[in-house]
Structures are given as structure tokens and as C-alpha cells.
C-alpha atoms as a PDB file:
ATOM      1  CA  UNK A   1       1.702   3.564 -52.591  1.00  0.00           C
ATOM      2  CA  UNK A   2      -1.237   6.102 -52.896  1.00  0.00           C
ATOM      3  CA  UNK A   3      -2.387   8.255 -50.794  1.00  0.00           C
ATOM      4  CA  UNK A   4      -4.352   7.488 -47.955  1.00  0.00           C
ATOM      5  CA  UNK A   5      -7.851   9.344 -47.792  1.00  0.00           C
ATOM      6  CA  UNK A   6      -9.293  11.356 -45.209  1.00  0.00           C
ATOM      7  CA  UNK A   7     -11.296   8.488 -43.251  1.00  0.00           C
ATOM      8  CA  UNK A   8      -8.563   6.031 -43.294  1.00  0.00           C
ATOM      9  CA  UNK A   9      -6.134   8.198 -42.071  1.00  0.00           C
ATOM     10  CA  UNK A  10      -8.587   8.986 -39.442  1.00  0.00           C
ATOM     11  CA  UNK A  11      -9.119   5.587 -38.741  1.00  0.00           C
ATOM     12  CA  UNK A  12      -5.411   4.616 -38.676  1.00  0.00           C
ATOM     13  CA  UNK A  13      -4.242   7.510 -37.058  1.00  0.00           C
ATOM     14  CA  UNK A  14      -3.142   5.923 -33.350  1.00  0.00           C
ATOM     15  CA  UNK A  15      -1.737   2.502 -34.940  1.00  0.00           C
ATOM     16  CA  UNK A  16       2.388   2.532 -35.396  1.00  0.00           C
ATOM     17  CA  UNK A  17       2.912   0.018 -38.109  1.00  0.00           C
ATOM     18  CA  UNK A  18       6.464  -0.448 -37.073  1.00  0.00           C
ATOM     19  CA  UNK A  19       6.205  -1.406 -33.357  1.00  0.00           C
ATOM     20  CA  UNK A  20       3.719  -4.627 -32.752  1.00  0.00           C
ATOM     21  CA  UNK A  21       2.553  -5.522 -28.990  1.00  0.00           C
ATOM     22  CA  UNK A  22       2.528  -9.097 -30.034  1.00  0.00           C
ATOM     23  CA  UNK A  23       5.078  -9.472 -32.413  1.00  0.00           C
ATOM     24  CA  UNK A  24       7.617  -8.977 -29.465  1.00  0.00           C
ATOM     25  CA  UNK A  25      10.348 -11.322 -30.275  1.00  0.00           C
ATOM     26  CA  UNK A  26      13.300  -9.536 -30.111  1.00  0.00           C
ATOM     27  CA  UNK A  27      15.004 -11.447 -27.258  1.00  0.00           C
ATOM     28  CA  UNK A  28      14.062 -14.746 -29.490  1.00  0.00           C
ATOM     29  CA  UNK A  29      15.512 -13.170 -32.443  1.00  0.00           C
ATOM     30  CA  UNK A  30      19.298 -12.723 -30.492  1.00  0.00           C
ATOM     31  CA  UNK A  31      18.493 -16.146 -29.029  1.00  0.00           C
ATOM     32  CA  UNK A  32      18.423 -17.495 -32.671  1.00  0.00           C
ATOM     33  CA  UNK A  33      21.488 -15.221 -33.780  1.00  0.00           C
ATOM     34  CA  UNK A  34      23.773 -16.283 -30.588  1.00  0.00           C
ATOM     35  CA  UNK A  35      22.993 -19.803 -30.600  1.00  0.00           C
ATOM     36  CA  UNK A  36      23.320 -20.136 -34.718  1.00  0.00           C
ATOM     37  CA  UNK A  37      19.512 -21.905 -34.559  1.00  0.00           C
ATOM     38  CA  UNK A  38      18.041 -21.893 -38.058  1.00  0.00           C
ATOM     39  CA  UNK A  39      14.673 -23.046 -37.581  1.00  0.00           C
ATOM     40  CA  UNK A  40      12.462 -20.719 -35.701  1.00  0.00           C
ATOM     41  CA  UNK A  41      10.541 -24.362 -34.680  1.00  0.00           C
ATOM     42  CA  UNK A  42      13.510 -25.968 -32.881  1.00  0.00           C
ATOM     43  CA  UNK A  43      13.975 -22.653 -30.444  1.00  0.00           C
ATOM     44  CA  UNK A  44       9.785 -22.666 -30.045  1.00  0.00           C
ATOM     45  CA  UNK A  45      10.395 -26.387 -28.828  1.00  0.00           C
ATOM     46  CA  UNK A  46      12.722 -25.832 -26.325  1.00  0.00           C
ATOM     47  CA  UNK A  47      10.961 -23.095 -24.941  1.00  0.00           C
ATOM     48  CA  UNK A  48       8.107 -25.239 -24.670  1.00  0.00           C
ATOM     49  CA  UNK A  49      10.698 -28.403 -23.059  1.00  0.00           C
ATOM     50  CA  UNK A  50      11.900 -25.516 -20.837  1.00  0.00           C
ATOM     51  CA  UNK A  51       8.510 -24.623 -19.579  1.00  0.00           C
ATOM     52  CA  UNK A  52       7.139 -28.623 -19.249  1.00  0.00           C
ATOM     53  CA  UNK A  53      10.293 -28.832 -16.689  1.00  0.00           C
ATOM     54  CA  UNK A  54      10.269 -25.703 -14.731  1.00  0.00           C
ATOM     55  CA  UNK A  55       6.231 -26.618 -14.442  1.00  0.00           C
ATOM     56  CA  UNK A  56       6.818 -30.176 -13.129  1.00  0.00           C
ATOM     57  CA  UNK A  57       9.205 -29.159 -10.873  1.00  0.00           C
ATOM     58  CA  UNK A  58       6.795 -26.431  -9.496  1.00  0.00           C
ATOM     59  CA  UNK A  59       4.225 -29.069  -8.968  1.00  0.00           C
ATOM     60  CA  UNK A  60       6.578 -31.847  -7.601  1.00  0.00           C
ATOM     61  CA  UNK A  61       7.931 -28.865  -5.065  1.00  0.00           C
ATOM     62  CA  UNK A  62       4.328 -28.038  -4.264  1.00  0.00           C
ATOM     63  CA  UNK A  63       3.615 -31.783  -2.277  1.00  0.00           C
ATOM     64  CA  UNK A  64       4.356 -32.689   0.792  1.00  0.00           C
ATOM     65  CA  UNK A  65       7.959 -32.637   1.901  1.00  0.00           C
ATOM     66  CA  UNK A  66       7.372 -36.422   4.000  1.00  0.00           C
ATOM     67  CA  UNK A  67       5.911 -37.646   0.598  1.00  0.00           C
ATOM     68  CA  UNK A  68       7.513 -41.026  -0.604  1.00  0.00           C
ATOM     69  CA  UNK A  69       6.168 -40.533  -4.001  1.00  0.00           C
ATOM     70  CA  UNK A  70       7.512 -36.069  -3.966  1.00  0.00           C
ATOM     71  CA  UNK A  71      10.960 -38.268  -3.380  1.00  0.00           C
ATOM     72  CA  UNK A  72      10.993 -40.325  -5.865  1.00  0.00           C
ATOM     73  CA  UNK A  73       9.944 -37.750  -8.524  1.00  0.00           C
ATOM     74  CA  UNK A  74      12.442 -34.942  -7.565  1.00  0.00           C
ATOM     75  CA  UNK A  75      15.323 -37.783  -8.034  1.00  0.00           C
ATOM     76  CA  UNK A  76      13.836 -38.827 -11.309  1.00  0.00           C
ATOM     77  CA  UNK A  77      13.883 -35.680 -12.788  1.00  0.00           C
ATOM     78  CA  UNK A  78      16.972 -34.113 -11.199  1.00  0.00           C
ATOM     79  CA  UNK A  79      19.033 -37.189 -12.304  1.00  0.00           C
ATOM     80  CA  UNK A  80      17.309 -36.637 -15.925  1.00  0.00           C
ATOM     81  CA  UNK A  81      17.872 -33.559 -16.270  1.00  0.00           C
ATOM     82  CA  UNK A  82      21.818 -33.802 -14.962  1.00  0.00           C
ATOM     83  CA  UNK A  83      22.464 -36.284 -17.309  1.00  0.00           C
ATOM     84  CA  UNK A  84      20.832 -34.249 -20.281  1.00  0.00           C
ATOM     85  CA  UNK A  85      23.458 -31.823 -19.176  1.00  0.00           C
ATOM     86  CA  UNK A  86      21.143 -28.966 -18.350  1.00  0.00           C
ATOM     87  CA  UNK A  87      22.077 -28.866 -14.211  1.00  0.00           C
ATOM     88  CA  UNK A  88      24.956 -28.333 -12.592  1.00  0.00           C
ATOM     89  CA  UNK A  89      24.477 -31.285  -9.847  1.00  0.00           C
ATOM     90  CA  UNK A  90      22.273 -33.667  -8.870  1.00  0.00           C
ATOM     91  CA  UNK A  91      21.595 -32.051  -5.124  1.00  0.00           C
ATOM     92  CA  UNK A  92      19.239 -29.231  -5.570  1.00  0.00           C
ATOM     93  CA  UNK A  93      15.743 -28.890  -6.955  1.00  0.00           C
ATOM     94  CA  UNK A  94      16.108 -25.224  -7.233  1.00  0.00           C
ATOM     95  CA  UNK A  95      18.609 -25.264 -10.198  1.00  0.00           C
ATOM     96  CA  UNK A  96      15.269 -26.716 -12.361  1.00  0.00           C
ATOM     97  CA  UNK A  97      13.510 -23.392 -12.157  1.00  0.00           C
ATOM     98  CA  UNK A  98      16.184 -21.728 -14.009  1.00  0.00           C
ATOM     99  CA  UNK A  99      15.812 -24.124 -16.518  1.00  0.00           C
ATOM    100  CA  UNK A 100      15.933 -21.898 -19.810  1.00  0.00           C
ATOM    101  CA  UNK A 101      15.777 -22.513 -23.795  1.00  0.00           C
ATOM    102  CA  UNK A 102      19.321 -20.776 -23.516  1.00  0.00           C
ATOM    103  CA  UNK A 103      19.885 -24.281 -21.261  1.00  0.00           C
ATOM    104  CA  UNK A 104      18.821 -26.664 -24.117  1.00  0.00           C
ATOM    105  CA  UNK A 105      20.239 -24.933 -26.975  1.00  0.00           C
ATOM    106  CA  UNK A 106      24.022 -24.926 -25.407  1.00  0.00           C
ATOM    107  CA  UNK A 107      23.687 -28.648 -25.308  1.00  0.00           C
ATOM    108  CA  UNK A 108      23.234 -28.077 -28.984  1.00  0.00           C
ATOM    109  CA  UNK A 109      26.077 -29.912 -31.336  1.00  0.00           C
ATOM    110  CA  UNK A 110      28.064 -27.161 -32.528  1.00  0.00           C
ATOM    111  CA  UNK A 111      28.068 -25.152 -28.778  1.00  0.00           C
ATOM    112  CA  UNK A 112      30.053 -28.939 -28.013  1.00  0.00           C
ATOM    113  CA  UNK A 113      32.060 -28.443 -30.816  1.00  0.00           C
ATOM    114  CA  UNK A 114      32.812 -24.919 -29.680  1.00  0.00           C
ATOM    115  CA  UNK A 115      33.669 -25.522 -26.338  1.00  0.00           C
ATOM    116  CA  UNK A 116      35.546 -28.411 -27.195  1.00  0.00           C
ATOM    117  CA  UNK A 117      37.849 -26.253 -29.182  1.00  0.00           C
ATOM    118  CA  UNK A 118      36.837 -28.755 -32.349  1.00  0.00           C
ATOM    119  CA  UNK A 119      35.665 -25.068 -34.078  1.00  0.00           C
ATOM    120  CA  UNK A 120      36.775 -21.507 -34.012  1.00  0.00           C
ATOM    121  CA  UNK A 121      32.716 -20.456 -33.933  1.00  0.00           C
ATOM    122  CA  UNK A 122      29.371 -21.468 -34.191  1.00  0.00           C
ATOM    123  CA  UNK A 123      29.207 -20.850 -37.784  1.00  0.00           C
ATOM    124  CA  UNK A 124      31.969 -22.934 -38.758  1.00  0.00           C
ATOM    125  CA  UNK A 125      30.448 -25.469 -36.448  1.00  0.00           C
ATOM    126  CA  UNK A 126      27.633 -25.855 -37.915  1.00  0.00           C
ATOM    127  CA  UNK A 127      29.150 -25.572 -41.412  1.00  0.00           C
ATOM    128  CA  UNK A 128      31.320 -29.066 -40.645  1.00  0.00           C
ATOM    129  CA  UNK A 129      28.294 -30.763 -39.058  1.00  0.00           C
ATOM    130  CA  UNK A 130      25.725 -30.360 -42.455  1.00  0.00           C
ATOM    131  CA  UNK A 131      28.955 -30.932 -44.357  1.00  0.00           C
ATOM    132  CA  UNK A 132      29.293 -34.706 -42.492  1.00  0.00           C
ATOM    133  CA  UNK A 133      32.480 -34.163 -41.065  1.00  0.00           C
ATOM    134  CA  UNK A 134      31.573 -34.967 -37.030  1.00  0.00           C
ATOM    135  CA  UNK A 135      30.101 -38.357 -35.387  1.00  0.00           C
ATOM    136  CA  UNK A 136      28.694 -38.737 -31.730  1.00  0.00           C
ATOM    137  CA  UNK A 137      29.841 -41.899 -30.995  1.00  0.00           C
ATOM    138  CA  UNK A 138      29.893 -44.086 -34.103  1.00  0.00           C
ATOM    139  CA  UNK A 139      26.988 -42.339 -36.128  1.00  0.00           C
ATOM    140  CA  UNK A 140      28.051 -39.623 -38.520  1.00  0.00           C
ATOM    141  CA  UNK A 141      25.289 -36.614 -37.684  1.00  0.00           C
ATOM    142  CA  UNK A 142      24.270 -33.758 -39.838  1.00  0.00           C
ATOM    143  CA  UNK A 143      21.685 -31.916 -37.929  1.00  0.00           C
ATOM    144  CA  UNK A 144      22.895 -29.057 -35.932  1.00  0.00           C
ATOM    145  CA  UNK A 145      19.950 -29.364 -33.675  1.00  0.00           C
ATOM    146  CA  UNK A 146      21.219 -33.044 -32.153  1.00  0.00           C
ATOM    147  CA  UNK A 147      21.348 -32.017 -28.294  1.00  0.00           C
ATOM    148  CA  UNK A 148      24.641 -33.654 -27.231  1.00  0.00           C
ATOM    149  CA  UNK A 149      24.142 -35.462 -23.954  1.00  0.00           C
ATOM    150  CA  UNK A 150      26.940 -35.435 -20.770  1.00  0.00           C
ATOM    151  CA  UNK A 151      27.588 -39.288 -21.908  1.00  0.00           C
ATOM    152  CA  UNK A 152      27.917 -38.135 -25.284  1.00  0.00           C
ATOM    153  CA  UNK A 153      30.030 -35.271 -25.032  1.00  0.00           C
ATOM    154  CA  UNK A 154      33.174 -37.554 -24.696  1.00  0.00           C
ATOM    155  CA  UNK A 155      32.413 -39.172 -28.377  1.00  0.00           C
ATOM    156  CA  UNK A 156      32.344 -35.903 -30.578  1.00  0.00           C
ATOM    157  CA  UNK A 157      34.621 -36.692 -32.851  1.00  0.00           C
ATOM    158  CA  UNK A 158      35.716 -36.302 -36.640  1.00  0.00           C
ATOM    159  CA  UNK A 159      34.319 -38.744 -39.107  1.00  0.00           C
ATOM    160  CA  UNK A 160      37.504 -41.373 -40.141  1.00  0.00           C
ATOM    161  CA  UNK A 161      37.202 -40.218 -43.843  1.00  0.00           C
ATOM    162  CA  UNK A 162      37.026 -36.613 -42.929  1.00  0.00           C
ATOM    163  CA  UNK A 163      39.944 -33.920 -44.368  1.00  0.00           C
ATOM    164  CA  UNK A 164      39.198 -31.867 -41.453  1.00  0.00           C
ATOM    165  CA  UNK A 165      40.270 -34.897 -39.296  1.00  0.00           C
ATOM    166  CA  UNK A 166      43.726 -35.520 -41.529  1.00  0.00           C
ATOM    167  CA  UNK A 167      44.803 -31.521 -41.335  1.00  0.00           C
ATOM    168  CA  UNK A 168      44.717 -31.909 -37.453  1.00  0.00           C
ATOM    169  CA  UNK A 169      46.447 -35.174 -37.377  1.00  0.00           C
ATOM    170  CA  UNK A 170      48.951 -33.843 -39.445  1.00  0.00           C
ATOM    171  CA  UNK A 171      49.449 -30.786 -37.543  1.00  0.00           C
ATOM    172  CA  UNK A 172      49.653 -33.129 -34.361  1.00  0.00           C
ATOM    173  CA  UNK A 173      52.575 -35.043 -36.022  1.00  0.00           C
ATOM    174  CA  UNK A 174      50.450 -37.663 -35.771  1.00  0.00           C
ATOM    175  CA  UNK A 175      49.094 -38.287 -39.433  1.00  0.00           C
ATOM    176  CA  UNK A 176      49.921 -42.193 -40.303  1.00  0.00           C
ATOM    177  CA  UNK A 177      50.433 -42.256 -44.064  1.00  0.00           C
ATOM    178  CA  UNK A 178      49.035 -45.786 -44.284  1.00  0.00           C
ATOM    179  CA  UNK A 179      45.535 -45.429 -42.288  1.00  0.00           C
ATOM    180  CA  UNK A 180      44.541 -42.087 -43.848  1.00  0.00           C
ATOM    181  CA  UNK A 181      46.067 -42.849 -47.522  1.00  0.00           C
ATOM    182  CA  UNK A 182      43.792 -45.711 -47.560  1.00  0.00           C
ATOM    183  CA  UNK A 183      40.636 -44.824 -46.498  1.00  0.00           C
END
């Protein structure tokens, strides 16, 4: 690099090249490195889904308590959002102010697969969902972003094929030579 001449270093004298005001996305940085999140656009998204619902609830909050209509809403979206697994209950409105991208991205795949004890980590999570090895239900999915619903939860499983599914079996004692043999 050459040297800077006597006007520009003037000029650039009071600006740190190393610490930006706007580029101030260190907390979104260790949410992406927690959570295992490898597009930047899928964490942006829930931030934005995060805001949307802590907004709505602000304004549904804001009417009149007597309201038919504030009653109807506040079910709607309480119910909706207890069933997308992101509130504890179904009782208060409060719990949808604290309604976080940390919130959506724990309903992520591979934090299921985590807490389900189905992996040791994250990254071995997500390494046996893009490999195909895990279905929701009855469709195989490889995208670690698929947000894994309170319904759903209950149908992570391995795919029938999978070798990750015969190791367990066999640890269980419960490998039967004739299904997996011939699959």
C-alpha cells in the first residue's frame, strides 16, 4: 500500500477504519454462530417475522379492552403463534412482545434434532439433515432452515433407508435383519 499524502491523511485523520457505526452486527454474527444459520437472509427474515408480530400485538393491545373484534385478534394470533411453537401458553398476550429471532430460529430443524437427543450438536445436525437422513412426518427434508412446528415435532424421524437409523436400531437391540437388509 503506498503512502498516504499529506491532504488525505488530513482528510482521513478522525475516521477508524476498523470500527463502523453501521456495520454493528456483532450480536447477529453470534446469533448466526449459536444457532448454526448459514444464510445471513434466513436470520434477516426472522428478524423481520419477529418484528411483524411484536408490532401487531402492540397494535391489537392498543384497542379497546370491551372490543369484540381486539378479542378475536389476540386469540388468533396467540393460538398461532403457540402452535408455531414460539409461546409458552395460550393465556397471555404479553409473552408476544418477547417474541425474538432467537424464538424462530430454535424452532429451526436441527435445534429439534438437538433437543430431541437425535444429534450430539448443531453441526452434526445439520450435517444429517443436507445429507437426507431425517423426515418430518413422511417427507424426507434437507433444508436446515425448515421451522419445525409443535404438531411436527412428534414426526422427526430418520429416513427408512437411512444408516444413521440402522446403527441406532442396532444399538437398541432392535435392528430386524429382514426390514433393514431389504430396503
Amino acid at each position: 500500500m503506498r503512502q498516504l499524502k499529506y491532504s488525505e491523511k488530513k482528510l482521513l485523520k478522525h475516521t477508524d477504519f476498523l470500527k463502523w457505526k453501521v456495520d454493528n452486527n456483532l450480536h447477529e454474527v453470534k446469533i448466526l454462530k449459536k444457532y448454526m444459520i448459514q444464510r445471513r437472509e434466513d436470520y434477516t427474515m426472522y428478524n423481520r417475522l419477529a418484528r411483524q408480530t411484536r408490532d401487531l400485538a402492540r397494535k391489537i393491545r392498543d384497542l379497546d379492552p370491551k372490543d369484540p373484534y381486539r378479542l378475536e385478534a389476540s386469540g388468533k394470533l396467540i393460538a398461532k403463534l403457540h402452535e408455531m411453537g414460539l409461546i409458552p401458553t395460550k393465556w397471555n398476550l404479553e409473552f408476544c412482545d418477547r417474541i425474538t429471532a432467537s424464538s424462530f430460529c430454535r424452532r429451526r430443524l436441527p435445534c429439534v434434532m438437538v433437543r430431541n437427543k437425535m444429534a450430539p450438536n448443531l453441526r452434526t445436525a445439520v450435517t444429517f439433515i443436507e445429507q437426507g437422513h431425517v423426515r418430518v412426518g413422511i417427507n424426507m427434508v434437507k433444508d436446515p432452515a425448515f421451522l419445525v412446528t409443535r404438531v411436527l415435532e412428534d414426526y422427526v424421524t430418520w429416513v427408512d433407508t437411512s444408516a444413521i437409523r440402522k446403527h441406532v436400531m442396532q444399538y437398541r437391540d432392535e435392528r430386524d435383519d429382514f426390514d433393514l437388509d431389504n430396503c
